[in-house]
Protein backbone atom coordinates (compact mmCIF):
# COMPACT_ATOMS: atom_id res chain seq x y z
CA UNK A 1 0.00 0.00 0.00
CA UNK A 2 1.14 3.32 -0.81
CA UNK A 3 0.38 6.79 0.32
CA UNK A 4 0.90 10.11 0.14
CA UNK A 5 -0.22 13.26 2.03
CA UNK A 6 -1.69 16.50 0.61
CA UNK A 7 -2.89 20.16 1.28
CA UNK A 8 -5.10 22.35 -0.77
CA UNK A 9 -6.25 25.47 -0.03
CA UNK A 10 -9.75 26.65 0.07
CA UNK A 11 -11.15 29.43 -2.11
CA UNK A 12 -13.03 30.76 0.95
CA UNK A 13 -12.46 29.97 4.87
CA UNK A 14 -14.80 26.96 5.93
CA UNK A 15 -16.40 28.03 9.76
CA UNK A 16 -17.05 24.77 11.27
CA UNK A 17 -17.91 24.13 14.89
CA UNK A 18 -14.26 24.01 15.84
CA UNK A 19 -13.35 27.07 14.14
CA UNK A 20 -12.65 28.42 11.01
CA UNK A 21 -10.53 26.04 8.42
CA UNK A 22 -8.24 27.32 5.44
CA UNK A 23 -7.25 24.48 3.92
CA UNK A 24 -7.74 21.09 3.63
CA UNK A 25 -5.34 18.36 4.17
CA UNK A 26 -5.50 14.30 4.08
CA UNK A 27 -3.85 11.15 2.35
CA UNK A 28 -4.16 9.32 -0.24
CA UNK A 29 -4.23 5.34 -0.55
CA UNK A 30 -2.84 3.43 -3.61
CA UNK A 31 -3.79 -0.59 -3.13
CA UNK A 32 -1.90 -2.79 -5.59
CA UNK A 33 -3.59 -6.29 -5.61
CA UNK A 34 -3.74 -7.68 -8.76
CA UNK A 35 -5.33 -4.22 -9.98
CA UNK A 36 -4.21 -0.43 -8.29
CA UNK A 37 -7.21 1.17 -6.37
CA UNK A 38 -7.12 5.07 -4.73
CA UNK A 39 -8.66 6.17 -1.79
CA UNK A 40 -8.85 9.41 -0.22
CA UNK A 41 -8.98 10.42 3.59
CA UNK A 42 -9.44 13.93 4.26
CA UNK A 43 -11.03 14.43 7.82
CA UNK A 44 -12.52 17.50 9.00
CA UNK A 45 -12.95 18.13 13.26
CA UNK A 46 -16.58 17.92 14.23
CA UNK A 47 -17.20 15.94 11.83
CA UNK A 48 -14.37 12.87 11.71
CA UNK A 49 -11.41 12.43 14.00
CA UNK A 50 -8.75 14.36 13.42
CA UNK A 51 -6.01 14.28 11.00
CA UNK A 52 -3.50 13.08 13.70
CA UNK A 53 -6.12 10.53 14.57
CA UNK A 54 -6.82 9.93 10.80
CA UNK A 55 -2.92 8.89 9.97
CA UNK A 56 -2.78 6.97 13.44
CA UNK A 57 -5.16 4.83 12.16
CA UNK A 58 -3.71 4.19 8.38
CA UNK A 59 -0.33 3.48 10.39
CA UNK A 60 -1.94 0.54 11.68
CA UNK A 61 -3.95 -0.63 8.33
CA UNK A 62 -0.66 -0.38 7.01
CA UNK A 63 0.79 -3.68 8.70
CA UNK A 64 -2.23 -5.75 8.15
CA UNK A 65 -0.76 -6.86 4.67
CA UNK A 66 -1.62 -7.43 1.11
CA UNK A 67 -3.36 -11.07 1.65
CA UNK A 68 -6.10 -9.02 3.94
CA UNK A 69 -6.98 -6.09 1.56
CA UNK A 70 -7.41 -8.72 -1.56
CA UNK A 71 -10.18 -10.32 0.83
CA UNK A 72 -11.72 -6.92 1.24
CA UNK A 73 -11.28 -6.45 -2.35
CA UNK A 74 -12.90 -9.75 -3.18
CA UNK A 75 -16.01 -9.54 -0.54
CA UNK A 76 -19.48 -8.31 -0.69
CA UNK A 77 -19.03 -4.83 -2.33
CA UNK A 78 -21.80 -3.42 -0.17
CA UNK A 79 -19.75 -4.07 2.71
CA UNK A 80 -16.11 -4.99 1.74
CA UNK A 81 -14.98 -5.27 5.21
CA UNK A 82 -17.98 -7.16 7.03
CA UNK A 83 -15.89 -10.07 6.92
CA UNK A 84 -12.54 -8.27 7.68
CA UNK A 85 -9.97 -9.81 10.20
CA UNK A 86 -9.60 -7.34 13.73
CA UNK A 87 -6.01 -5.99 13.07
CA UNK A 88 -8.22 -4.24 9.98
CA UNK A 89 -11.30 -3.09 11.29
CA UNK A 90 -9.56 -2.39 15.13
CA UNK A 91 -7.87 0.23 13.38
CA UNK A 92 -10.47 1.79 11.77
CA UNK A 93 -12.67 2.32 14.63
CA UNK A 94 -13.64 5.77 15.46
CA UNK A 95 -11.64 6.80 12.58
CA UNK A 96 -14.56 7.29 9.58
CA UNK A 97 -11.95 9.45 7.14
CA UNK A 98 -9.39 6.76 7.42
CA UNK A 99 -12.18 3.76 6.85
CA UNK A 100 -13.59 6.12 3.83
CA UNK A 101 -9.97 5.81 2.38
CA UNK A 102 -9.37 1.97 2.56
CA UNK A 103 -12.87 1.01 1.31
CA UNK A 104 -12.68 3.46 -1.35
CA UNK A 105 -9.43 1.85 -2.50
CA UNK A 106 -11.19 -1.86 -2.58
CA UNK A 107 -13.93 -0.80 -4.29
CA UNK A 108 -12.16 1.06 -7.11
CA UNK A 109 -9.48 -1.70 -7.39
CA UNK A 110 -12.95 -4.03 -7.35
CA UNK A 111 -14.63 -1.65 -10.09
CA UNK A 112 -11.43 -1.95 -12.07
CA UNK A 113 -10.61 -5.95 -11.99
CA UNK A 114 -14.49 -6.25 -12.82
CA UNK A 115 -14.54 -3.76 -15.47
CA UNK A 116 -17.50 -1.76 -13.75
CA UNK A 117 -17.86 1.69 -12.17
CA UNK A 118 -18.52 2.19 -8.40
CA UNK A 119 -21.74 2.80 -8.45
CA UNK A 120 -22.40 -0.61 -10.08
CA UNK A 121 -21.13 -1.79 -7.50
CA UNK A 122 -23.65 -0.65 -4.90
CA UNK A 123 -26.69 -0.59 -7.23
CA UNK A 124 -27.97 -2.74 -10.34
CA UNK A 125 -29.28 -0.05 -11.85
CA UNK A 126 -27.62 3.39 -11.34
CA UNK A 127 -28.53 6.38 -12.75
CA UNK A 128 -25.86 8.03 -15.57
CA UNK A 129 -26.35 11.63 -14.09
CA UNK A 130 -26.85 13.07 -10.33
CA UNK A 131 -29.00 16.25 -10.21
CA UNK A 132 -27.21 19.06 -7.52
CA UNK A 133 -28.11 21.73 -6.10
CA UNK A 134 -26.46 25.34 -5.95
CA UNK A 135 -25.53 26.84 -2.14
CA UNK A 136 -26.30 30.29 -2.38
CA UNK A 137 -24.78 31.66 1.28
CA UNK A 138 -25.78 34.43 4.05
CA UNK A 139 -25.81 38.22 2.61
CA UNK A 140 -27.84 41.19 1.51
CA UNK A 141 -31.33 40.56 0.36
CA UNK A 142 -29.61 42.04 -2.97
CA UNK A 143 -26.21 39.84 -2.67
CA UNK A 144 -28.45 36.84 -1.96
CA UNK A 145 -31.37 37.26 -4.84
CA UNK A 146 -27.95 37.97 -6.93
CA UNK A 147 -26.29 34.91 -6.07
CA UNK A 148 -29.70 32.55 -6.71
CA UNK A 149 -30.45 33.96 -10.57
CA UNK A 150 -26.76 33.62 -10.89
CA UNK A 151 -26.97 29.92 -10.36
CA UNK A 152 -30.33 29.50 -12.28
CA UNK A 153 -28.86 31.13 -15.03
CA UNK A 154 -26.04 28.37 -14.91
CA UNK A 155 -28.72 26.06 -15.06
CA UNK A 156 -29.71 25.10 -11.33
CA UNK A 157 -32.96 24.10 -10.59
CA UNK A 158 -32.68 23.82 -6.55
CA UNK A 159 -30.93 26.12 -4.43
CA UNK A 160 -30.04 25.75 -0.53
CA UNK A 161 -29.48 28.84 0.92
CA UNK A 162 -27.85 29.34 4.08
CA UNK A 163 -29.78 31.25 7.06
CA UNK A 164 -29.25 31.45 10.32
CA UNK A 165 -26.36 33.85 10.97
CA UNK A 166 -28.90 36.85 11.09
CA UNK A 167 -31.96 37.36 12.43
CA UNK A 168 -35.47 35.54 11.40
CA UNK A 169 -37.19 38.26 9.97
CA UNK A 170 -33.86 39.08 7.74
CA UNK A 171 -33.76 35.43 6.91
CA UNK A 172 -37.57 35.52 6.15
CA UNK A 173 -37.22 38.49 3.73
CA UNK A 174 -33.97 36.83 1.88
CA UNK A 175 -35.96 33.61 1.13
CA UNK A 176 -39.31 35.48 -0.08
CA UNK A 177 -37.06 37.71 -2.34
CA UNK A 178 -35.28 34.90 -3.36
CA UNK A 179 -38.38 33.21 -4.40
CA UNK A 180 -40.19 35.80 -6.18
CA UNK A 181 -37.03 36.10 -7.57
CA UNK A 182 -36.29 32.71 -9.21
CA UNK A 183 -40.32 31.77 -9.50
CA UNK A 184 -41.83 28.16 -8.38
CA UNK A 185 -40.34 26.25 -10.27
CA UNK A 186 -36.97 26.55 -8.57
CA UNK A 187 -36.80 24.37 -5.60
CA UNK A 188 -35.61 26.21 -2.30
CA UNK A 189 -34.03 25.28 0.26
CA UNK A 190 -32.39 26.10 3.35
CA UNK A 191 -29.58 25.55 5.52
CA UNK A 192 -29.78 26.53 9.42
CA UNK A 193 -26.41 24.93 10.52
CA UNK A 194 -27.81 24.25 13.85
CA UNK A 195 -27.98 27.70 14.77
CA UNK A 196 -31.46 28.33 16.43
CA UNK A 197 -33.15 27.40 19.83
CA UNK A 198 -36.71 25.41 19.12
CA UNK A 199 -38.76 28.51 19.25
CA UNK A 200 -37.17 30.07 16.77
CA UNK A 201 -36.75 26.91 14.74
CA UNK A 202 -40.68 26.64 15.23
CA UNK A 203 -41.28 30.24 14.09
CA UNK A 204 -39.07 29.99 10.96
CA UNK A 205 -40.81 26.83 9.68
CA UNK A 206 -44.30 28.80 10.08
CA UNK A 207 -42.60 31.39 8.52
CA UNK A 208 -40.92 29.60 5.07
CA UNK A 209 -44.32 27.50 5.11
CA UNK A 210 -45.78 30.07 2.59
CA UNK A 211 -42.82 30.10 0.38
CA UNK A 212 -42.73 26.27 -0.75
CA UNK A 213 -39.50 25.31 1.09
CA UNK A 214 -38.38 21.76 -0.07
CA UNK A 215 -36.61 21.15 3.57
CA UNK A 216 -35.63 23.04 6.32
CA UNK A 217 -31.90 21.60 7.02
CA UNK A 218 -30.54 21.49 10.61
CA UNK A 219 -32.65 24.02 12.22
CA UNK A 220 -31.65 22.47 15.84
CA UNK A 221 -28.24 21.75 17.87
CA UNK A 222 -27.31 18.20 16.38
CA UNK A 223 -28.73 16.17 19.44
CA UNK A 224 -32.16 17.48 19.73
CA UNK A 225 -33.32 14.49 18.25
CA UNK A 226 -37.00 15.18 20.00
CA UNK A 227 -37.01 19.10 18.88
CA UNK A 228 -36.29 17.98 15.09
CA UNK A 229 -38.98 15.70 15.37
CA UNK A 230 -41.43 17.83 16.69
CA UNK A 231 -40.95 20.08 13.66
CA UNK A 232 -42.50 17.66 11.35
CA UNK A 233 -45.41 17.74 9.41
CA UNK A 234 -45.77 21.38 9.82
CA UNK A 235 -45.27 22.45 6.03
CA UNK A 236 -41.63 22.48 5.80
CA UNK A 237 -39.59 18.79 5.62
CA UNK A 238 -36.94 18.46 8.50
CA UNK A 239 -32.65 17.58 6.93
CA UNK A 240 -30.85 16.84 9.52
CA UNK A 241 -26.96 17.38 8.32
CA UNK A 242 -25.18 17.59 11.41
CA UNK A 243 -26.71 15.41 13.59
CA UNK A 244 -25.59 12.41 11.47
CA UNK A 245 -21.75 12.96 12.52
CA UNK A 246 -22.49 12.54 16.38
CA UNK A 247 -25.83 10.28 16.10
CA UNK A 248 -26.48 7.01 14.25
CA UNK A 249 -28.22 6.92 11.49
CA UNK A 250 -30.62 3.82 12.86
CA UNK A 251 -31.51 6.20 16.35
CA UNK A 252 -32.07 9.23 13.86
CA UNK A 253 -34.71 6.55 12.01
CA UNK A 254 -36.06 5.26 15.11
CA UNK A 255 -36.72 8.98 16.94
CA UNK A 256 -38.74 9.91 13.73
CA UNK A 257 -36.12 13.53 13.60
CA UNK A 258 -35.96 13.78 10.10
CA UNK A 259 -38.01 13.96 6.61
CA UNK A 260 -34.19 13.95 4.75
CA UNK A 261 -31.04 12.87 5.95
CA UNK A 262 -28.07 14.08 4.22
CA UNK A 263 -25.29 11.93 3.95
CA UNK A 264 -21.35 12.87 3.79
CA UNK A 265 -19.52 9.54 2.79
CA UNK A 266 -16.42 10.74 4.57
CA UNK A 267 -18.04 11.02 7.84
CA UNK A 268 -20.24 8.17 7.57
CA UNK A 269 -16.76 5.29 7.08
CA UNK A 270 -16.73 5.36 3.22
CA UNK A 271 -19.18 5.14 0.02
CA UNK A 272 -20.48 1.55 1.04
CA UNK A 273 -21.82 2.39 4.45
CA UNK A 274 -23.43 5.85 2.48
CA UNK A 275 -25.04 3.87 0.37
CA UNK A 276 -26.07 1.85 3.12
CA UNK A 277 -27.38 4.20 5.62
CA UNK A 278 -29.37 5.51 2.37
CA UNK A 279 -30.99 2.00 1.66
CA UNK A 280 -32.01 2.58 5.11
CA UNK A 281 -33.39 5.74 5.20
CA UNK A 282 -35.66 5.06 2.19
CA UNK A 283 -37.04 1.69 3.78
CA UNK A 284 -38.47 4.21 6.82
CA UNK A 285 -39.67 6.44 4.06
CA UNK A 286 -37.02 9.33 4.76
CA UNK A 287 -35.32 10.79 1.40
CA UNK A 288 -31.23 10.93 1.17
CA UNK A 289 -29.26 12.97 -0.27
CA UNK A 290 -25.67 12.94 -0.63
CA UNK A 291 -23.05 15.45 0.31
CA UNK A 292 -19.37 15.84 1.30
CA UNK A 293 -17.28 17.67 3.49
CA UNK A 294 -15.20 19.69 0.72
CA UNK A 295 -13.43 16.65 -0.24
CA UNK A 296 -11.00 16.34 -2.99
CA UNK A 297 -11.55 15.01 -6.52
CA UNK A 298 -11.44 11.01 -5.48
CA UNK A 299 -13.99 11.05 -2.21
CA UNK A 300 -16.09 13.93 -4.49
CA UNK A 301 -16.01 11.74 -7.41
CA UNK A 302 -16.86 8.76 -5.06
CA UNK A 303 -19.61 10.54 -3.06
CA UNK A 304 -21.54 11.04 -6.99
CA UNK A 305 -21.37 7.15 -7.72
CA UNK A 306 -23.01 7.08 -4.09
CA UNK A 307 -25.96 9.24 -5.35
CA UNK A 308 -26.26 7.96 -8.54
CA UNK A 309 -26.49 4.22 -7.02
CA UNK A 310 -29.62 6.05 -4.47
CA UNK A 311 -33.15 5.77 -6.86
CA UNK A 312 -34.57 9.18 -8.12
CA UNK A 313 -32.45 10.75 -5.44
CA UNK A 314 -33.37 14.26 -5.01
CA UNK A 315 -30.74 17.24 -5.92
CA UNK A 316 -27.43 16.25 -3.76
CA UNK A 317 -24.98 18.61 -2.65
CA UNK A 318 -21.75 17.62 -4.93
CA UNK A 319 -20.86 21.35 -6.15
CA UNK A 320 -18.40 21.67 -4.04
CA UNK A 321 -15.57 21.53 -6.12
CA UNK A 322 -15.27 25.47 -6.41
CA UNK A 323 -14.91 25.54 -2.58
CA UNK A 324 -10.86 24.63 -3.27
CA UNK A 325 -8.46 26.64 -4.90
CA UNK A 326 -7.22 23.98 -7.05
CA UNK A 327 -7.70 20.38 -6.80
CA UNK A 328 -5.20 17.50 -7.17
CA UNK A 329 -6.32 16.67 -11.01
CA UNK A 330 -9.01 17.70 -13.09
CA UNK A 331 -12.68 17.31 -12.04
CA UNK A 332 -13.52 13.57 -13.55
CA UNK A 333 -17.06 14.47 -12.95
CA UNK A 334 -17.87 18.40 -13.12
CA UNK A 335 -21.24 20.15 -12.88
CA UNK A 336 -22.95 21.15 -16.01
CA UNK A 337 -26.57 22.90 -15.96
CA UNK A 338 -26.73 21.82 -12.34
CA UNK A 339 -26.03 17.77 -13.23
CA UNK A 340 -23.26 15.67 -12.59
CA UNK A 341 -22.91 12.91 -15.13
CA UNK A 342 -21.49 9.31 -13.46
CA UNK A 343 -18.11 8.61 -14.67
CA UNK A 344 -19.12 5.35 -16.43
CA UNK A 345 -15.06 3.92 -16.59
CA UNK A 346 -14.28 1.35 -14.44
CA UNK A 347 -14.03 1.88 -10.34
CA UNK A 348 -14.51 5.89 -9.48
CA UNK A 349 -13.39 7.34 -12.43
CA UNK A 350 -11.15 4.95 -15.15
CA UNK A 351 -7.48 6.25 -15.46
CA UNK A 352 -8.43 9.78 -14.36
CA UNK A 353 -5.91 9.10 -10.79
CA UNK A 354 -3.26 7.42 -12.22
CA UNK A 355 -0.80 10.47 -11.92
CA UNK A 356 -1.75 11.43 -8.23
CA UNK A 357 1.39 8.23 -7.16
């Protein structure tokens, strides 16, 4: 197994719960077992361990040996390493960026020896484009309208726009400009980021009831599991984001929180267990969508085969390429008119890595 460590630099600071990030920095995997796979591990605090933890943990998937990461290779692509011996899955334990890396090296050395991209792999029938949405964040009334018919013109059809760093009423006006703005026929969104107590949360979801609102994402602090759930059926769906990196999917399912979960492969343990938390989401009737955590191009790339393997998934939040200053090759899967089409070569995206080792 090789690897290699990298930094890129963000286009514009990331504030995150633990402060406010300028870059972001990770390792990649290279498998060689029979055929080369690439995985990328790129953690982000709040959200993952951290990168100390991350690179503690591939230290010790290092030594587990070639013989162990061909079985991984050769098992049950939906869960490569249910079957995995300890010294393998003790090291990956708390660590979900460093898991994300190792199974997204099986399963794009599995989608190459089998001649059959990722999302193959997960689904029989995956769809050849993702739809995504545009992230229009917190301004002016004028800066945010602005921003929204920008995107629409670039062919966007859902926007999530980010509130909750002002006050409701200025929130309230953004979204009702934004929407006569854009018309019905644009769905609209928005993005909280845990910022309000639960009656505020309850007055902004009477408030954006008028205005259509496709969901309402993370209105609440991440473990008010009860408050999210008594939001519900009010006129405005309930996304919990970032809940999901601190609560398990299953008790998010079983308190009834959530109309939407959205789901960031790299904090979840990798594109298998994504896929997996989506398959159960949509048996409790609960809609996915997929995200990431301003990855690179691999875990990006990997985080659209996830979505495209999820049936009629609704618009996912994979523009987030233009978050980095530069990337570490070209985008194997960019956004077009608000679509992402699936990288149909074999494993995540055909020969489009080779150079990164």
């Amino acid at each position: 197994m090789d690897r290699r460590d990298f930094s890129l630099t963000l286009a514009r600071p990331l504030g995150t719960a633990t402060g406010t990030i300028h870059r972001r920095e990770g390792d990649l995997l290279r498998l060689d077992v029979g055929e080369y796979g690439v995985g990328e591990a790129t953690p982000l605090p709040g959200w993952t361990e951290s990168l100390a933890d991350c690179r503690a943990a591939l230290d010790g998937v290092v030594d587990v040996g070639d013989t162990t990461l061909r079985g991984a290779v050769d098992a049950d692509p939906r869960d490569p390493l249910a079957d995995a011996p300890a010294p393998l899955t003790d090291a990956l334990t708390d660590a979900p960026a460093a898991r994300h890396a190792v199974v997204s090296a099986v399963l794009d050395a599995r989608g190459r020896r089998d001649g059959r991209p990722l999302a193959a792999l997960l689904a029989d029938d995956p769809a050849p484009s993702v739809p995504v949405n545009a992230t229009v964040g917190d301004g002016s009334v004028m800066e945010t309208v602005d921003a929204a018919r920008e995107a629409v013109d670039a062919g966007f059809d859902c926007l999530k726009v980010k509130v909750g760093a002002g006050d409701l009423d200025r929130d309230a006006s953004r979204l009702q400009a934004v929407r006569e703005a854009v018309g019905d026929d644009v769905a609209l969104r928005a993005d909280a980021n845990a910022a309000w107590d639960r009656e505020t949360a309850q007055e902004a979801v009477e408030a954006f009831a008028a205005l259509g609102l496709a969901y309402l994402e993370q209105p609440l602090p991440a473990a008010d599991l009860s408050g999210h759930a008594a939001l519900r059926g009010r006129g405005v769906d309930v996304a919990l984001d970032e809940t999901l990196a601190s609560v398990p999917v299953d008790a998010v399912l079983e308190a009834d929180a959530a109309d939407v979960l959205v789901l960031k492969p790299m904090a979840l343990g990798g594109p298998a267990r994504a896929h997996a938390a989506a398959r159960r989401a949509l048996a409790a009737d609960v809609d996915p969508v997929v995200t990431t955590t301003i990855d690179a191009a691999p875990a990006r790339t990997g985080a659209v085969h996830v979505a495209s393997a999820i049936p009629d998934v609704r618009p996912c939040g994979l523009a987030t390429a233009g978050a980095l200053d530069a990337d570490l090759v070209p985008d194997p899967a960019p956004v077009e008119a608000g679509t992402v089409a699936v990288p149909a070569g074999p494993g995540v995206a055909g020969d489009a890595f080779d150079g990164l080792f």
